[in-house]
Protein backbone atom coordinates (compact mmCIF):
# COMPACT_ATOMS: atom_id res chain seq x y z
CA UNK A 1 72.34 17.20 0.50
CA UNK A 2 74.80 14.52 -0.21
CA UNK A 3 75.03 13.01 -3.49
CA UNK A 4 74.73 9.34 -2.89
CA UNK A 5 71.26 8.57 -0.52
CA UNK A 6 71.66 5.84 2.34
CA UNK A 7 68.44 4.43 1.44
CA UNK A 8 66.54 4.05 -1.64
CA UNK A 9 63.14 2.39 -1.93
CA UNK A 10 61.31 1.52 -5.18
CA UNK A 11 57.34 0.90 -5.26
CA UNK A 12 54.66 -0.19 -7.47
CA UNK A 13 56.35 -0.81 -10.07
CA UNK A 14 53.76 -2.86 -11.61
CA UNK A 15 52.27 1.03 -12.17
CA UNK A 16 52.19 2.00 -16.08
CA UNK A 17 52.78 5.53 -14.86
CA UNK A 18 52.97 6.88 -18.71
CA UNK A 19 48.96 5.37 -18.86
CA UNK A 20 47.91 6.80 -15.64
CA UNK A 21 49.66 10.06 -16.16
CA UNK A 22 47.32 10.11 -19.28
CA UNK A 23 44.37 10.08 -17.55
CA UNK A 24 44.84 12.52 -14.99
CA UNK A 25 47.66 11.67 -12.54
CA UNK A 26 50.29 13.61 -11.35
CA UNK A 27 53.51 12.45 -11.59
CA UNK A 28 56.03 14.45 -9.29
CA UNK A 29 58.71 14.80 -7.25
CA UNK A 30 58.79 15.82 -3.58
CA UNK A 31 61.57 16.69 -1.19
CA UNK A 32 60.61 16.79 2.02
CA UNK A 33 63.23 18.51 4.59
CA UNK A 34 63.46 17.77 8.56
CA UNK A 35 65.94 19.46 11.08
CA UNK A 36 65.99 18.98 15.27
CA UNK A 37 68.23 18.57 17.83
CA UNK A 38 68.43 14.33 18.35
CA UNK A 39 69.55 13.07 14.93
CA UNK A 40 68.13 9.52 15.70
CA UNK A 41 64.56 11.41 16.61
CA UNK A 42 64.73 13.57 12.92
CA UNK A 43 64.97 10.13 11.22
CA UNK A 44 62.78 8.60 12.39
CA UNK A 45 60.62 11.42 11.90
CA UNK A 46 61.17 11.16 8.24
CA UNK A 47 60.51 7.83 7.89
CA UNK A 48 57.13 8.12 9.88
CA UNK A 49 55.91 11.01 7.99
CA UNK A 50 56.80 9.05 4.77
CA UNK A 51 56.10 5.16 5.12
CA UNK A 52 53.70 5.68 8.45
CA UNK A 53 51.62 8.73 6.30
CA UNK A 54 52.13 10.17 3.07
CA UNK A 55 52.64 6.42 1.83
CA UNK A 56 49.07 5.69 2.87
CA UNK A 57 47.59 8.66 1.62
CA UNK A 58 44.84 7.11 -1.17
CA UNK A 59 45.40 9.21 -3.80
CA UNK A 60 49.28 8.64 -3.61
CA UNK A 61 51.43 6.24 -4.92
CA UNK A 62 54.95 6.25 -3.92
CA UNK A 63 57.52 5.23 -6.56
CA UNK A 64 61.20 5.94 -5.49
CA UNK A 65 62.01 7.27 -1.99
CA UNK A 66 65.61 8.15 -1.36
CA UNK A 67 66.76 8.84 2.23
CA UNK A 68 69.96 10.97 2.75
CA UNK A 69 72.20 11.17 5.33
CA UNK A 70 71.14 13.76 8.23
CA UNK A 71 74.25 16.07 8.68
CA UNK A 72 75.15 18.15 11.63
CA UNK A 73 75.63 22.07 11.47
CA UNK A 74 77.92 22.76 13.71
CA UNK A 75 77.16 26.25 14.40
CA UNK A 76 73.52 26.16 15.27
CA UNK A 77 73.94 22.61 17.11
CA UNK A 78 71.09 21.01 14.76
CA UNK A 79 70.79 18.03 12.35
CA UNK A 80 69.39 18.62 8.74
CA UNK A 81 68.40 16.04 6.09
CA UNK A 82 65.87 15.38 3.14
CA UNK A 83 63.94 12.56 1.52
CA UNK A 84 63.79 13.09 -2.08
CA UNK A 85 60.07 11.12 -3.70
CA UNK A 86 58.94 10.12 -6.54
CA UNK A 87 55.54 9.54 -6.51
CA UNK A 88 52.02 9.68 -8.62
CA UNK A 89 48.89 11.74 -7.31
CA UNK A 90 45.09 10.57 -8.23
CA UNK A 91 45.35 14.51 -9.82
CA UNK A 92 46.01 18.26 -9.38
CA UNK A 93 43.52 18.72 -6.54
CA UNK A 94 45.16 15.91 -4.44
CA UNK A 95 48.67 17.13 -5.32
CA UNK A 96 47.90 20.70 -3.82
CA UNK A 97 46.22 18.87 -0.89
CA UNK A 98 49.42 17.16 -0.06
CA UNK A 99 51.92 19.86 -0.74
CA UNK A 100 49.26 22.07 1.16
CA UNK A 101 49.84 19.18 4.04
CA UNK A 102 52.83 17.79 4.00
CA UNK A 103 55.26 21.11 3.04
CA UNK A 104 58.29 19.95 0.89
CA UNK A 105 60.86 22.31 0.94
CA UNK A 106 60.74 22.02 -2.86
CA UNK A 107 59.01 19.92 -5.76
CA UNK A 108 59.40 19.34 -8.52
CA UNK A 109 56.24 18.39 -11.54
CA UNK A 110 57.44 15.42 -13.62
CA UNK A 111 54.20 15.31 -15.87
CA UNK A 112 52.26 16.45 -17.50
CA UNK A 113 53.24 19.33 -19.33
CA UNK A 114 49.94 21.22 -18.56
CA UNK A 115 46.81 20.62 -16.57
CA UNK A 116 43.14 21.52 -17.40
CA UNK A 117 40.83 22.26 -14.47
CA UNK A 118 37.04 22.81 -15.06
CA UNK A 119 35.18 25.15 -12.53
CA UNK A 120 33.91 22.18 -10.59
CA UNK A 121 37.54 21.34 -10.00
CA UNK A 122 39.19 24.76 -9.60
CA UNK A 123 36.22 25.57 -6.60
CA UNK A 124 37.20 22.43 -5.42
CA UNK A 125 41.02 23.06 -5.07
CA UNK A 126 40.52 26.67 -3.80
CA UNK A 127 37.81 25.06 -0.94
CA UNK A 128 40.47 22.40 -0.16
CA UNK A 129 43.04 25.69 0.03
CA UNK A 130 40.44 27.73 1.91
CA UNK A 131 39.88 24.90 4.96
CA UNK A 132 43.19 23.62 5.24
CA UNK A 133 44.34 27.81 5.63
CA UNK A 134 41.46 28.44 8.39
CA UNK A 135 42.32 24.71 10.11
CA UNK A 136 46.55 25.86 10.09
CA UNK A 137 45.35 29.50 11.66
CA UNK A 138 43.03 27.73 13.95
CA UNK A 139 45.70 26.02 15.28
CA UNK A 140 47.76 28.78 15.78
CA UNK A 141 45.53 31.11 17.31
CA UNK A 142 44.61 28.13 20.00
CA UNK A 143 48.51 27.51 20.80
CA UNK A 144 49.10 31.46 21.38
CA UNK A 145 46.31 31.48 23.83
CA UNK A 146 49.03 30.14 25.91
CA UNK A 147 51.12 32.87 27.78
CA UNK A 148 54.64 31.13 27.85
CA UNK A 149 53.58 30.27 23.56
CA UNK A 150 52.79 33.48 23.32
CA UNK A 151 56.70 34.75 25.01
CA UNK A 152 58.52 31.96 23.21
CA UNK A 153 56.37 33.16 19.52
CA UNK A 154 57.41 37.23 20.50
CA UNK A 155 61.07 36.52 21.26
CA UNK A 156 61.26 34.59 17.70
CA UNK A 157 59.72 37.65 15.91
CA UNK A 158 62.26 40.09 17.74
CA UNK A 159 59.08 41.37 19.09
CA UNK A 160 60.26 40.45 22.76
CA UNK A 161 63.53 40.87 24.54
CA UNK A 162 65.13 38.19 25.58
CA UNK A 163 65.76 37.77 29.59
């Protein structure tokens, strides 16, 4: 990741983040991590999943996003980059949801120091887990069905040989 991002975006800043971090927010950092083949396609990717998505999630409020530059790696013919964000969640719950969703190559909890769930809210979080788990498999399982999936999926596990 380069040092110096090629965009930078600030929101709400009207937010008293110290106040709302008091009464049950999240406040966290998320990098989220793209690479493909068509640089242009990988940006724009980014920016979709972050201003066209994650910004409208309701229980999210974006407060820094920093785009950096997508670089090439030469060997393997692919572009890589990362958006770094700074953002608040309503509270825990929603924060797994999201990382649960979204899948930031890292993150990165801001405040608070500690978190207390009651059992309403830890059944919650582990229900949220639960579907979101049987919803990804789902999805897998129904995309294997297909023969030529199925080939490309063996051939990545070394299960396969190649032709």
């Amino acid at each position: 990741m380069a040092d110096k991002p090629i965009l930078e975006k600030t929101f709400n800043e009207d937010l008293d983040v110290e106040k709302l971090v008091s009464e049950g927010c999240m406040h966290a950092r998320l990098y989220i991590e793209v690479q493909g083949n068509d640089k242009e396609a990988s940006e724009k990717a980014l920016q979709r999943t972050i201003f066209e998505s994650l910004a409208l999630e309701d229980p999210v409020s974006l407060l820094n996003v920093k785009f950096y530059e997508l670089e090439k790696n030469e060997e393997k013919g692919f572009y890589s980059g990362v958006v770094e964000i700074e953002l608040l969640f309503r509270d825990f719950r929603w924060f797994v949801n999201v990382v649960m969703r979204y899948g930031p190559s890292a993150m990165e909890i801001i405040e608070p120091e500690s978190v207390k769930l009651n059992l309403d809210e830890m059944q919650s979080i582990l229900a949220d887990v639960s579907e979101l788990s049987q919803t990804f498999s789902s999805q897998i399982i129904t995309l294997l069905k297909d023969d030529e999936r199925m080939k490309i999926y063996r051939k990545m596990l070394g299960t396969e040989k190649t032709e």
